[in-house]
Structures are given as C-alpha cells and as structure tokens.
N, C-alpha and C. Protein backbone atom coordinates (compact mmCIF):
# COMPACT_ATOMS: atom_id res chain seq x y z
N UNK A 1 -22.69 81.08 153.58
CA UNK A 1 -23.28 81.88 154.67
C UNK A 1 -22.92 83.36 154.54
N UNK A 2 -21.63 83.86 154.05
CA UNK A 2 -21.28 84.92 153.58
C UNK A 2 -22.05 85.74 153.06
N UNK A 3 -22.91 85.08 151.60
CA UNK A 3 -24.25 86.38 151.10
C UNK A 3 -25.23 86.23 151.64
N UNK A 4 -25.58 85.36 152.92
CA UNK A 4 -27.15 85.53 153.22
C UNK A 4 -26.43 86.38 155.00
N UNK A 5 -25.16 86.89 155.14
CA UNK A 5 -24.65 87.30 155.94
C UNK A 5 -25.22 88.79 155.35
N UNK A 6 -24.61 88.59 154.02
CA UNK A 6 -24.50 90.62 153.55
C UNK A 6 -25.90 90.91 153.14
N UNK A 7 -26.62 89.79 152.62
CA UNK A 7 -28.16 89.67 151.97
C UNK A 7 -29.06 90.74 153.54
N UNK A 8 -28.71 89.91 154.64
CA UNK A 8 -29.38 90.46 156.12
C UNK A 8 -29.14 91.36 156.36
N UNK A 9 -27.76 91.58 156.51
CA UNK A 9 -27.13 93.33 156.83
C UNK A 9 -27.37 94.45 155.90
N UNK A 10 -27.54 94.59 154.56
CA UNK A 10 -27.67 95.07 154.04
C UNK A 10 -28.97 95.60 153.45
N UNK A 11 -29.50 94.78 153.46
CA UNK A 11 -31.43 94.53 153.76
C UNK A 11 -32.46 95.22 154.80
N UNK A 12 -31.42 94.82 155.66
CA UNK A 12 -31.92 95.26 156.95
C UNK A 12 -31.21 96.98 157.45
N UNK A 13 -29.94 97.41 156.97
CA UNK A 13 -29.75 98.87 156.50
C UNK A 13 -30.99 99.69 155.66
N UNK A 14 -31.44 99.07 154.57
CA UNK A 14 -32.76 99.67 153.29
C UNK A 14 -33.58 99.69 154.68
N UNK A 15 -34.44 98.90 155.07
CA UNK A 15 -35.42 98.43 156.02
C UNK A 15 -35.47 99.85 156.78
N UNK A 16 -34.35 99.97 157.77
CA UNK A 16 -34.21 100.62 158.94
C UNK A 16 -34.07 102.58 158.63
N UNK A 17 -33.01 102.17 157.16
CA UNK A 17 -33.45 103.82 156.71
C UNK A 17 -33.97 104.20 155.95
N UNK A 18 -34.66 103.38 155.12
CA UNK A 18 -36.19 103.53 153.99
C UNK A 18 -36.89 105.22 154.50
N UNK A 19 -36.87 105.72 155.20
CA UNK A 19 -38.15 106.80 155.49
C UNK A 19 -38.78 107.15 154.52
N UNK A 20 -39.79 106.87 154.06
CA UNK A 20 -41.15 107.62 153.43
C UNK A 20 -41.65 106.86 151.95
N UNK A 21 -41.50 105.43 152.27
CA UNK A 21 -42.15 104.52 151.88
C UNK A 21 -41.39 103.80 150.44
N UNK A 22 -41.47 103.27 149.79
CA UNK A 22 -40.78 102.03 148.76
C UNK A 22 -39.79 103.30 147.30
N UNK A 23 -40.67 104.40 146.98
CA UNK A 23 -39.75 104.81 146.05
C UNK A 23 -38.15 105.68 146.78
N UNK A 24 -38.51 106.00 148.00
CA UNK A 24 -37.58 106.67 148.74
C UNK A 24 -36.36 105.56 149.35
N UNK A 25 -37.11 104.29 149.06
CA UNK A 25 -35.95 103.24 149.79
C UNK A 25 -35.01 102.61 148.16
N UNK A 26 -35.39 103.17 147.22
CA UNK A 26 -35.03 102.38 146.07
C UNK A 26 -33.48 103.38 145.92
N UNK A 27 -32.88 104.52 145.79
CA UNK A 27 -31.68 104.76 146.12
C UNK A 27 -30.88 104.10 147.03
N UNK A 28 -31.34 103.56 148.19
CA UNK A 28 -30.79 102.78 148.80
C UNK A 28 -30.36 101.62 148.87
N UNK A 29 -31.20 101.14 148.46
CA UNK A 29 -31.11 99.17 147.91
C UNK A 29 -30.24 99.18 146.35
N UNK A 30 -30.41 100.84 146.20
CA UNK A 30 -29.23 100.60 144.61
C UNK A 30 -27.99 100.44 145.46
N UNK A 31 -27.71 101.70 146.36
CA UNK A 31 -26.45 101.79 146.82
C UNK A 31 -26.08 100.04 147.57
N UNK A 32 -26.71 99.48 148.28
CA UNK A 32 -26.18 98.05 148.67
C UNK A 32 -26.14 97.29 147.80
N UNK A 33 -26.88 97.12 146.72
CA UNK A 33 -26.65 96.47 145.82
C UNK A 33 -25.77 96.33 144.33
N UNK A 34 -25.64 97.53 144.49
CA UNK A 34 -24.67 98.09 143.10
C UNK A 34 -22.98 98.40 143.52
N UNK A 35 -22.89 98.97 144.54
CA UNK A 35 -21.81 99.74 145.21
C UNK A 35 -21.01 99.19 146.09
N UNK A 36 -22.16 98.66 147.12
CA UNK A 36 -20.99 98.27 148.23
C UNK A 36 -21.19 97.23 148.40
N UNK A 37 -22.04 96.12 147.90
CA UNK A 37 -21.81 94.56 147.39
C UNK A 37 -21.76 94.02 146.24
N UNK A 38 -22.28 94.85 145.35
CA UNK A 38 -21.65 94.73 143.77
C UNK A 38 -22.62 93.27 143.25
N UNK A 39 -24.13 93.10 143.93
CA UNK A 39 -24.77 91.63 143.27
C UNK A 39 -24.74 91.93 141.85
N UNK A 40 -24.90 93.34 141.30
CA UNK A 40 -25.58 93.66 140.01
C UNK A 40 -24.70 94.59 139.64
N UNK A 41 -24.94 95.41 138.47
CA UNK A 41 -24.17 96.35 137.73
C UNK A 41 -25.87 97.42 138.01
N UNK A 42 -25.23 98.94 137.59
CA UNK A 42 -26.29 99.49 137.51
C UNK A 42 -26.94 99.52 136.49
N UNK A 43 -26.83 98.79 134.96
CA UNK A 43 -27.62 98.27 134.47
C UNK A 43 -28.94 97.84 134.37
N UNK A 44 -28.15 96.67 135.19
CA UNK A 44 -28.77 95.56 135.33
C UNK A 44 -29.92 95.83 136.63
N UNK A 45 -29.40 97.22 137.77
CA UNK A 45 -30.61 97.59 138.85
C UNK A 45 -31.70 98.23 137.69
N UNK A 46 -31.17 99.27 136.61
CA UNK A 46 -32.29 99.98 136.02
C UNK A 46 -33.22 99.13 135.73
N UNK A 47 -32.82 97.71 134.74
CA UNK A 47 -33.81 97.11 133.99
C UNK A 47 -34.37 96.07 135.07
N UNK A 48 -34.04 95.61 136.42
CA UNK A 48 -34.88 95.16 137.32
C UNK A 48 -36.02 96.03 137.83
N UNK A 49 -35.28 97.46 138.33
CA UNK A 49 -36.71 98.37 138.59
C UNK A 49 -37.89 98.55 137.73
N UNK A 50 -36.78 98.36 136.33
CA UNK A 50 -38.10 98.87 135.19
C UNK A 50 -39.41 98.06 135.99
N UNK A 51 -38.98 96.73 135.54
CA UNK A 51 -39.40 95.42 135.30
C UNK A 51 -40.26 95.13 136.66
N UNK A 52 -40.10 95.87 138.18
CA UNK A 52 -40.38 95.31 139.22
C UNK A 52 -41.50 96.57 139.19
N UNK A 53 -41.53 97.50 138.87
CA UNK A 53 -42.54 98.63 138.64
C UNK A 53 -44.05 97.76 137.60
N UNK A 54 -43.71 97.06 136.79
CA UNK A 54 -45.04 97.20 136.36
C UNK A 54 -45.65 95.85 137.32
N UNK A 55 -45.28 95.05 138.13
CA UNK A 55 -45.82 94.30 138.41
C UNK A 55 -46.64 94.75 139.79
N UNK A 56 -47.72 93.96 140.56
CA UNK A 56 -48.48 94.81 141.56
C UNK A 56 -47.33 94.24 143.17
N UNK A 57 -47.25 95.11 144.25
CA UNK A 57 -47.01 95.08 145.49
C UNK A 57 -46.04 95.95 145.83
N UNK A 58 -45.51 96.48 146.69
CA UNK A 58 -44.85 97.81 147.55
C UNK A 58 -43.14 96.87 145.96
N UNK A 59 -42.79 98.05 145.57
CA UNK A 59 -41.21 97.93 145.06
C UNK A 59 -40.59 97.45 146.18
N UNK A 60 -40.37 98.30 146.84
CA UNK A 60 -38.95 98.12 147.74
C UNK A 60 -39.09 96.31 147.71
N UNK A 61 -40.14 95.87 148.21
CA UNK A 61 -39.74 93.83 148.51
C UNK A 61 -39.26 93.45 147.34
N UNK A 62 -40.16 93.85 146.56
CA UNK A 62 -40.36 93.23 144.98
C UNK A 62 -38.55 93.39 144.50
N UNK A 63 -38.12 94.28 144.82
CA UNK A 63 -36.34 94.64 144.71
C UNK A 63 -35.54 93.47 145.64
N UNK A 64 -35.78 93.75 146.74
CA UNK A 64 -35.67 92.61 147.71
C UNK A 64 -35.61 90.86 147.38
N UNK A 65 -36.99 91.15 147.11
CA UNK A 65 -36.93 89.35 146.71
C UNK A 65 -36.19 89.27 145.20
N UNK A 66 -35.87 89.93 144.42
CA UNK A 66 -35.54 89.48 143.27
C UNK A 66 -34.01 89.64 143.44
N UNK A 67 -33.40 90.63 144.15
CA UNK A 67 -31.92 90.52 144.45
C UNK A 67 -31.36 89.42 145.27
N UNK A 68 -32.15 89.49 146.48
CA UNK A 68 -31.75 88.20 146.80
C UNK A 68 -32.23 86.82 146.21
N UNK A 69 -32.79 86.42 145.36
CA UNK A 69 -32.90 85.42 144.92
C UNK A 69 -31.66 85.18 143.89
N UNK A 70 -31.24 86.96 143.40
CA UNK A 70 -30.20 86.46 141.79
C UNK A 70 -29.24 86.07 142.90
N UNK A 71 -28.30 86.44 144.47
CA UNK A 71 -27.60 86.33 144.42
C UNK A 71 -27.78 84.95 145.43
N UNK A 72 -28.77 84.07 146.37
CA UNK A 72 -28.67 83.08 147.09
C UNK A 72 -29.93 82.33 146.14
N UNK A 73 -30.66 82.45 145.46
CA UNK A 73 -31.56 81.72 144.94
C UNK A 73 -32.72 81.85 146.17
N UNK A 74 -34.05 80.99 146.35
CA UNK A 74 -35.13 81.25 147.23
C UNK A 74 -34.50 81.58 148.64
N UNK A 75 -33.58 80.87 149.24
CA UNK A 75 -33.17 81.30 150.33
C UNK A 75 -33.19 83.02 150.84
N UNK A 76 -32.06 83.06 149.58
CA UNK A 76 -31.60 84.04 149.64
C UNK A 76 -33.18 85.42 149.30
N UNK A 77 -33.67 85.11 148.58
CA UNK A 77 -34.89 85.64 148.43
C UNK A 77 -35.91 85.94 149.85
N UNK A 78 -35.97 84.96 150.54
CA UNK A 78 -36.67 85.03 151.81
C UNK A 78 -36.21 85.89 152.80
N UNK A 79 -34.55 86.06 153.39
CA UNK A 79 -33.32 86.38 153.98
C UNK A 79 -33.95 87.78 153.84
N UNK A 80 -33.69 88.16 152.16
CA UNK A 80 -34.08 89.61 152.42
C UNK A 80 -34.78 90.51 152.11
N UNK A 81 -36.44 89.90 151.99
CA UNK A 81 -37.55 90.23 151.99
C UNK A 81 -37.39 90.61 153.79
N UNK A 82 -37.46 89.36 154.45
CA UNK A 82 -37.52 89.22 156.29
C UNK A 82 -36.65 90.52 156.77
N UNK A 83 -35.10 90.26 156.01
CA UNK A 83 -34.69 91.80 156.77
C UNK A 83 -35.01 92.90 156.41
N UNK A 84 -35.83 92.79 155.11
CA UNK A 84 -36.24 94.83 154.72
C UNK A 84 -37.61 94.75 155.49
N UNK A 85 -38.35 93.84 155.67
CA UNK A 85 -39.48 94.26 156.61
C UNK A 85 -39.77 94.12 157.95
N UNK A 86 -38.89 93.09 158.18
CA UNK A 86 -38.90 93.17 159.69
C UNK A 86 -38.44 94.20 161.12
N UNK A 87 -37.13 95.41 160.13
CA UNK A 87 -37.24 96.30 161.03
C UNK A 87 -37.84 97.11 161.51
N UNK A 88 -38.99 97.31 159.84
CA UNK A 88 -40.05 98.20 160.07
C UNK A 88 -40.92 98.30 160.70
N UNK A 89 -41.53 96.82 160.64
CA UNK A 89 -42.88 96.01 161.42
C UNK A 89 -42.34 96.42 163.20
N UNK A 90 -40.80 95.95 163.42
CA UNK A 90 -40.87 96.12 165.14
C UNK A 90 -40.47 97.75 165.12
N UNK A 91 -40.13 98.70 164.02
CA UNK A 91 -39.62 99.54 164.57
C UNK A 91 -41.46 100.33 164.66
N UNK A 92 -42.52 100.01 163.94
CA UNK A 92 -43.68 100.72 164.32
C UNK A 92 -44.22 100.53 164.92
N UNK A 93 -44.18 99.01 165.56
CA UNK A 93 -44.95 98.69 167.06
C UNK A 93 -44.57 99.50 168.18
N UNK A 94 -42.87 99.51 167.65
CA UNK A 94 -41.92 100.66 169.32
C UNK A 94 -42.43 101.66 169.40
N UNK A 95 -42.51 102.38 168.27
CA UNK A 95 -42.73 103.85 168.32
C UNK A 95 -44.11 104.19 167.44
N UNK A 96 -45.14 103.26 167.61
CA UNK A 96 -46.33 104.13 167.45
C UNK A 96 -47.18 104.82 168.78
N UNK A 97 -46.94 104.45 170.02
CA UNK A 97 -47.36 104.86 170.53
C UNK A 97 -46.66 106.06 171.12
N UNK A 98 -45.81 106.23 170.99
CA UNK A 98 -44.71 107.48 171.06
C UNK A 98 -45.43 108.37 170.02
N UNK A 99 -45.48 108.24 168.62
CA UNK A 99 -45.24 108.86 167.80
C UNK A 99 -47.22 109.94 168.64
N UNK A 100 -48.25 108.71 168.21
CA UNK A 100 -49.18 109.27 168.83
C UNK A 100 -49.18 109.88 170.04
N UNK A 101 -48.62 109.71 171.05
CA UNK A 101 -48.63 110.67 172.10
C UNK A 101 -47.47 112.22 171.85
N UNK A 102 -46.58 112.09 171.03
CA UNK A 102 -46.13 113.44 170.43
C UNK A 102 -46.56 113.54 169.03
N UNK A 103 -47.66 113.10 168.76
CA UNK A 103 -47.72 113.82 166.98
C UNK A 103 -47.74 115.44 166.61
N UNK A 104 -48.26 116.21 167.83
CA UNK A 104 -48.36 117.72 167.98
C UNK A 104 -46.73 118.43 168.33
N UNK A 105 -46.33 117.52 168.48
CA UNK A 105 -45.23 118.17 169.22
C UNK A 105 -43.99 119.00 168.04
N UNK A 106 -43.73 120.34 168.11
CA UNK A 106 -43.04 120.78 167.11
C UNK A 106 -41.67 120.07 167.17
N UNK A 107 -41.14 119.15 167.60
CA UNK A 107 -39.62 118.40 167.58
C UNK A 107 -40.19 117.34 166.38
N UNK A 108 -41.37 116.70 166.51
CA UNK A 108 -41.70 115.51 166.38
C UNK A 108 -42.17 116.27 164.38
N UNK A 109 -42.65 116.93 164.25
CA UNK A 109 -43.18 117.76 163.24
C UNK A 109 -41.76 118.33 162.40
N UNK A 110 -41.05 119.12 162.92
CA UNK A 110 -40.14 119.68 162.56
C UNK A 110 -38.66 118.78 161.89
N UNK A 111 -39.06 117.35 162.97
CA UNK A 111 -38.13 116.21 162.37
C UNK A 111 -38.87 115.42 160.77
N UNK A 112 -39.70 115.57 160.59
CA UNK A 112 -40.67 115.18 159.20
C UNK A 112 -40.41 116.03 158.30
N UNK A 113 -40.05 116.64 158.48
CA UNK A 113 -40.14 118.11 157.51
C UNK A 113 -38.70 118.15 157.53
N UNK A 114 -37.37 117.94 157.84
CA UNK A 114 -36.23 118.33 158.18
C UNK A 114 -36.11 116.68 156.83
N UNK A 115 -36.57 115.73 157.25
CA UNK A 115 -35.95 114.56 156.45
C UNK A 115 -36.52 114.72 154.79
N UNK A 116 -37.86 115.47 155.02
CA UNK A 116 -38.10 115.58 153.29
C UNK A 116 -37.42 115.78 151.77
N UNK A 117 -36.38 117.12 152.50
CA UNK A 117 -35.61 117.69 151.22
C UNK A 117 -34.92 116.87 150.99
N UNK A 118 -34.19 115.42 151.94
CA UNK A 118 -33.16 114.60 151.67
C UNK A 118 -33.72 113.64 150.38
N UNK A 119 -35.15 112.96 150.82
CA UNK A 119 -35.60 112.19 150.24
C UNK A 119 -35.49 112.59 149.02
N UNK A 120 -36.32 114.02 148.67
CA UNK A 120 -36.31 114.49 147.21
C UNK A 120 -34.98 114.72 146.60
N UNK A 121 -34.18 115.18 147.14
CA UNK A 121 -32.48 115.05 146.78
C UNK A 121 -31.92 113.59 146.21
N UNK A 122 -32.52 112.57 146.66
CA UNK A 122 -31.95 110.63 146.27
C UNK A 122 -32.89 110.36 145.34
N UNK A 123 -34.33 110.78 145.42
CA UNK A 123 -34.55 110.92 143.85
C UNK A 123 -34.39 111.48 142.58
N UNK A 124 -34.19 112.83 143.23
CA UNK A 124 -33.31 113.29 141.63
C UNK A 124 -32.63 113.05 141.47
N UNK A 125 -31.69 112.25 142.00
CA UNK A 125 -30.26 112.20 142.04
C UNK A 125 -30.84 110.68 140.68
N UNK A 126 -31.42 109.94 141.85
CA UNK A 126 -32.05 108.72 140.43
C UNK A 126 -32.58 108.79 139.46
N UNK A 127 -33.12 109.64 139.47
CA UNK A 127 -33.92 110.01 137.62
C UNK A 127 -32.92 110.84 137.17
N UNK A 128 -31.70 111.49 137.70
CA UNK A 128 -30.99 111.60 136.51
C UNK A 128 -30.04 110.59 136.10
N UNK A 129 -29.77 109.85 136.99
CA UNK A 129 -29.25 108.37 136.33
C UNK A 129 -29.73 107.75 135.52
N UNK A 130 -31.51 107.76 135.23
CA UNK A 130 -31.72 107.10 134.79
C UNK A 130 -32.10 108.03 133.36
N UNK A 131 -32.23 108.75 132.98
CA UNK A 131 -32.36 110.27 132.10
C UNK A 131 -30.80 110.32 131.63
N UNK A 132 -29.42 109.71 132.27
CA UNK A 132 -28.38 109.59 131.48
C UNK A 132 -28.24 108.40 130.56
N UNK A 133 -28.52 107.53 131.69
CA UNK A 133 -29.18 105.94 130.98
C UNK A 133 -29.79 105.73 129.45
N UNK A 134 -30.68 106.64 129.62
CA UNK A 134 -31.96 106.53 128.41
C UNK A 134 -31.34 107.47 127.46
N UNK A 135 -30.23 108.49 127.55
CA UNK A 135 -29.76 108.79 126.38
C UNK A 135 -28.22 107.90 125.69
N UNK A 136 -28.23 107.13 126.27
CA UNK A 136 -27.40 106.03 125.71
C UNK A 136 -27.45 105.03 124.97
N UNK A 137 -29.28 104.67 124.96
CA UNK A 137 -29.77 104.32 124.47
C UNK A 137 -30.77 104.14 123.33
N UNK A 138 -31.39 105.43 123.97
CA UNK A 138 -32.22 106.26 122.80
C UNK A 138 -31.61 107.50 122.15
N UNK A 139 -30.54 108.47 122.98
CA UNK A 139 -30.46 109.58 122.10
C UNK A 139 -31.15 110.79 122.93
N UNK A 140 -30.86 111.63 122.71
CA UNK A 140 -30.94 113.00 123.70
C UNK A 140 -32.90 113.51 123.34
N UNK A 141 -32.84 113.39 121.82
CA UNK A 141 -34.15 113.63 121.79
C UNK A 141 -35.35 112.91 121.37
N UNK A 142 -34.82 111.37 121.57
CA UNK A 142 -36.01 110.71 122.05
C UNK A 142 -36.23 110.68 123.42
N UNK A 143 -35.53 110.85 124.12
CA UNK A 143 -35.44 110.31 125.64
C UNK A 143 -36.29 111.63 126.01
N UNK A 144 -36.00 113.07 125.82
CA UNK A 144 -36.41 114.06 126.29
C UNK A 144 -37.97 114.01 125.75
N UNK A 145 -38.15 113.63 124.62
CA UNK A 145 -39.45 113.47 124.33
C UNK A 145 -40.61 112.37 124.99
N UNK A 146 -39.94 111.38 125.12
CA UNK A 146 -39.89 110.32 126.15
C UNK A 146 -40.36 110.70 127.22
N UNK A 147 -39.74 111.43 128.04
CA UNK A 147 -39.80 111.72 129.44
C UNK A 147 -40.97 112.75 129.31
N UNK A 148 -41.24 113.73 128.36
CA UNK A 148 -42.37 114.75 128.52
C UNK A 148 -43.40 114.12 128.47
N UNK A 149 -43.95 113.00 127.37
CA UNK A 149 -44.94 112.26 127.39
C UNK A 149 -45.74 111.65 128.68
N UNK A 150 -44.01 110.78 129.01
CA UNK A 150 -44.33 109.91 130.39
C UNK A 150 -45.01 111.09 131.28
N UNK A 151 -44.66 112.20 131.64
CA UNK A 151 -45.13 113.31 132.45
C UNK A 151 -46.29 113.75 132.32
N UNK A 152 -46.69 113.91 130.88
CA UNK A 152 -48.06 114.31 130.89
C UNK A 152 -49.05 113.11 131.34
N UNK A 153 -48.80 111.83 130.84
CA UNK A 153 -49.32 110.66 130.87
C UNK A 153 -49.61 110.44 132.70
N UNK A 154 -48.83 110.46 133.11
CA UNK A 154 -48.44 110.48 134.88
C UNK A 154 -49.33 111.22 135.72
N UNK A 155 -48.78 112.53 135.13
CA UNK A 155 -49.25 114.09 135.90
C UNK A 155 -50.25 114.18 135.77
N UNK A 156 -50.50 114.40 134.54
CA UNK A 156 -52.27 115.24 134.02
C UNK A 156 -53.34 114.01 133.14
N UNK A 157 -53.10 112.88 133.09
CA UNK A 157 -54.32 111.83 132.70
C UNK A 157 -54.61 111.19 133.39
N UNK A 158 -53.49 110.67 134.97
CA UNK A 158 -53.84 109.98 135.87
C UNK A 158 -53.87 108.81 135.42
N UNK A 159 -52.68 108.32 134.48
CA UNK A 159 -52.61 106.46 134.16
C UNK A 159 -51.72 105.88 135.17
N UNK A 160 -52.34 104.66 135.64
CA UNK A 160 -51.05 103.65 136.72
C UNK A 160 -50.03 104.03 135.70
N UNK A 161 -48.54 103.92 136.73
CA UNK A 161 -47.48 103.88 136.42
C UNK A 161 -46.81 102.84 135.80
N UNK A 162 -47.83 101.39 136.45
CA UNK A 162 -47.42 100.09 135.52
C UNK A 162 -48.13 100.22 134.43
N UNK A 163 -49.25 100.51 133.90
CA UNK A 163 -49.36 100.62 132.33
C UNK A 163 -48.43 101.35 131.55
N UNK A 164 -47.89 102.51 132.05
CA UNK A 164 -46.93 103.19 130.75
C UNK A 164 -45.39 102.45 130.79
N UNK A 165 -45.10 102.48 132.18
CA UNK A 165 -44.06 101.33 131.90
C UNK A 165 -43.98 100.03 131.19
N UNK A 166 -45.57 99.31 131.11
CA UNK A 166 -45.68 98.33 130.70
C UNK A 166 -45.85 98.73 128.82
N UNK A 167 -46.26 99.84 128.66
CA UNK A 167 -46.83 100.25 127.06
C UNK A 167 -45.30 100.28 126.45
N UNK A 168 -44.34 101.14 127.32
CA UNK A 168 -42.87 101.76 127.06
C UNK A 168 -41.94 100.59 126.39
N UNK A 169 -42.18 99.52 127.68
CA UNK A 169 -41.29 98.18 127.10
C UNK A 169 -41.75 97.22 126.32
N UNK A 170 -43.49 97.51 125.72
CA UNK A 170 -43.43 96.84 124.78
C UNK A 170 -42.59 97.84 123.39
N UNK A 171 -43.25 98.42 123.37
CA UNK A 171 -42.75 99.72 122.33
C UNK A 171 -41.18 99.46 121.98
N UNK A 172 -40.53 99.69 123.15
CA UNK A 172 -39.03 99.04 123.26
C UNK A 172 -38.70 97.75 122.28
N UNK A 173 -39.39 97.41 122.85
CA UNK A 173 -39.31 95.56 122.46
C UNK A 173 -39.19 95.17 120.88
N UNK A 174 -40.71 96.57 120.05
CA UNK A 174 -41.07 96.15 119.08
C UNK A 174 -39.98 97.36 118.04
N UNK A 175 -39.36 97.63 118.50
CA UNK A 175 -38.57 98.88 118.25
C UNK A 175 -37.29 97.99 118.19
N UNK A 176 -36.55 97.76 118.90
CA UNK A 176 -35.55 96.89 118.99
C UNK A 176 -35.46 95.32 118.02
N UNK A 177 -36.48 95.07 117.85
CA UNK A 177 -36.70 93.86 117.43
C UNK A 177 -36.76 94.21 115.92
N UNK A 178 -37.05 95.20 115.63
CA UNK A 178 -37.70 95.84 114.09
C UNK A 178 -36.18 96.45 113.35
N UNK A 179 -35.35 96.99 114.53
CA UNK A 179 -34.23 97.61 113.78
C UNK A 179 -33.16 96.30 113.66
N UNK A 180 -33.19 95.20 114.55
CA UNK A 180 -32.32 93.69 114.32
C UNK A 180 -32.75 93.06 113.24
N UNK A 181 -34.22 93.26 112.80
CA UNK A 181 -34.37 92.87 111.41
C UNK A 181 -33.87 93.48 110.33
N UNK A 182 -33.74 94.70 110.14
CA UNK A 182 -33.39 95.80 109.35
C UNK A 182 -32.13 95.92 109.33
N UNK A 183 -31.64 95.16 110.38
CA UNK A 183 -29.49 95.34 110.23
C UNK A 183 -29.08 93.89 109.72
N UNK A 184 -29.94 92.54 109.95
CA UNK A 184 -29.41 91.24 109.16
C UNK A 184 -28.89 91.26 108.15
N UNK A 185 -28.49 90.76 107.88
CA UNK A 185 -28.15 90.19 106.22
C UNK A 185 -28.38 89.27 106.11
N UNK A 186 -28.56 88.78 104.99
CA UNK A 186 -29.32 87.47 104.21
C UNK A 186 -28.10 86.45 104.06
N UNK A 187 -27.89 84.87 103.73
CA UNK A 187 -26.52 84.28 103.70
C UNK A 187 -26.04 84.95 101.99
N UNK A 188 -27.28 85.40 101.44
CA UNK A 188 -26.67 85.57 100.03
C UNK A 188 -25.86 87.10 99.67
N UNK A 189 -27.19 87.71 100.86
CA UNK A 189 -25.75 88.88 100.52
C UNK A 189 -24.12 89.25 101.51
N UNK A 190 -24.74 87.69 102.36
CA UNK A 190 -22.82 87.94 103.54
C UNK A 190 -22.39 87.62 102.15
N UNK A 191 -22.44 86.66 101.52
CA UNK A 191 -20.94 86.33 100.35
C UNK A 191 -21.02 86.93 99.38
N UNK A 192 -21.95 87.62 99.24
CA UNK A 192 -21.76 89.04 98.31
C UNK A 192 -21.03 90.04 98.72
N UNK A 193 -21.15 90.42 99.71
CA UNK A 193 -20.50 91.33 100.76
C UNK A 193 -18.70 90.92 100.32
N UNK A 194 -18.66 89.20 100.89
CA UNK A 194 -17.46 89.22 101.07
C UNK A 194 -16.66 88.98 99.30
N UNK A 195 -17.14 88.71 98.87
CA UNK A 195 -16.34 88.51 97.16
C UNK A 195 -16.37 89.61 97.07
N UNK A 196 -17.03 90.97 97.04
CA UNK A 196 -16.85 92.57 97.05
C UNK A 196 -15.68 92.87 97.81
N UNK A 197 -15.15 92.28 98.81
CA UNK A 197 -14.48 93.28 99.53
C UNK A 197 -13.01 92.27 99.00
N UNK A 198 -13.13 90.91 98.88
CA UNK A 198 -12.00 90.37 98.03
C UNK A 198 -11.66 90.89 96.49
C-alpha cells in the first residue's frame, strides 16, 4: 500500500502543479520520480520520455501510466494515471466559471504571464540535461550537430515530433548495433589474441 500511497501523492502533486499542459508537467514527474521517490534513475526517465514521445496521446499520462506500472504493475498504472488527471478535471469544473467571469481582469491576466518565465526556466533546465546526456553518449559534436538538425527539422519543415524521434532511435539502433559488430571478435581470433599475449 506504501507505493500506490506515494504513486497518489505524488501524481496527484504533477496533476495539481502541471500549469501549461504535458511538456511543462514533465520536469515535474522527473522530480517525483527520480528524486524524491527514486522509481527510476535519470537514465532510465530520459529513455522512457524518449520512448513515450513517439507514441500518440498527452505525455504527461503516457509518463504516468508507465511509471506507475514499472513500480505497482497495472494497479499501480491506473493509481496514477487517476491522480495526474483527476485534479485537473475537478480543478476546471471549480474554476471555469471563475476564470470566465474574470478572464479580462488584469490580476487574472497578469497571473498567466507571471507563471510563464517559470515554465520556460524547467525546460531549459531539461534540455540541458538532456544535451549533457547526449554528449556522453554521442560526443560534443555529434550531439551539437544532432540537436541543429532536430531544430531545423522541428522549426522550419514542420515534421511531428514523433517521426524524428522515431527516425533518431532507429538511426541509434542501427548505429549501435553496427559498431557491436565491428568490436566482436571471432572464437579464432580470442585464442589468437590470447597465445599472443602468453
């Protein structure tokens, strides 16, 4: 009962301070999930986001259901899908009619605009995690080359974000897979290897 205790509370924290829709709640669900319940390593969050990006529906659940499933299995999967959306669902029934009867109002305006710079602040903060990430892996100037591509590809051709993610990790895949062939050795030359070094 313990993780579908922290699965709720913690779920339901993303849920309640998500403001400004699924990529703005994904710093957050790192921090409960990486930090202050420790289900995952930050690893292991990068290559789930990769992975939860090319598939179709809002991230933030898609994070949701797959964390809680690694750490309660379906239960746990359900637990905290229910608490990242359920605060939202009652917190916009409360306050939509509020919001519409002050949408003019400079408090109501001035509070939208006051939370923006934060949001953009927890994303850079994440793409450079993940821009440290990718030179650990790739190297300072593939990654930088990497990232200009992805930008033009993004910015100025207008491709979904799940196709280049999806193009990236095959590329990955066939890249990785190509240099494990290229580092084997054969059984004839391990005992060549080793009568050389005897």
């Amino acid at each position: 009962m313990g993780h579908l205790r922290d699965l709720t509370i913690g779920f339901a924290r993303t849920g309640l301070t998500g403001y400004g829709g699924g990529p703005s709640t994904i710093p957050l669900i790192e921090y409960e999930a990486v930090k202050r319940y420790r289900w995952m390593t930050e690893d292991e969050f990068g290559d789930t986001l990769a992975l939860a990006n090319t598939l179709p529906g809002p991230i933030a659940t898609k994070m949701a259901a797959y964390i809680g499933y690694k750490v309660k299995g379906s239960v746990g999967a359900t637990v905290a899908i229910l608490a990242h959306i359920l605060p939202s669902i009652i917190g916009m029934l409360g306050l939509l009619g509020v919001l519409y009867t002050y949408k003019d109002s400079p408090f109501v305006k001035g509070m939208v605009l006051g939370v923006a710079p934060i949001i953009a602040l927890m994303l850079a903060e994440m793409c450079y995690k993940f821009f440290i990430k990718g030179n650990k892996g790739l190297g300072l100037n593939i990654n930088v080359v990497l990232s200009i591509v992805s930008l033009i590809v993004l910015a100025f051709l207008n491709i979904h974000p799940g196709i280049v993610i999806a193009v990236f990790l095959l590329a990955a895949f066939l890249i990785a897979t190509f240099k494990q062939k290229s580092h084997a050795v054969s059984p004839a030359e391990s005992v060549k290897q080793r009568r050389e070094s005897v």
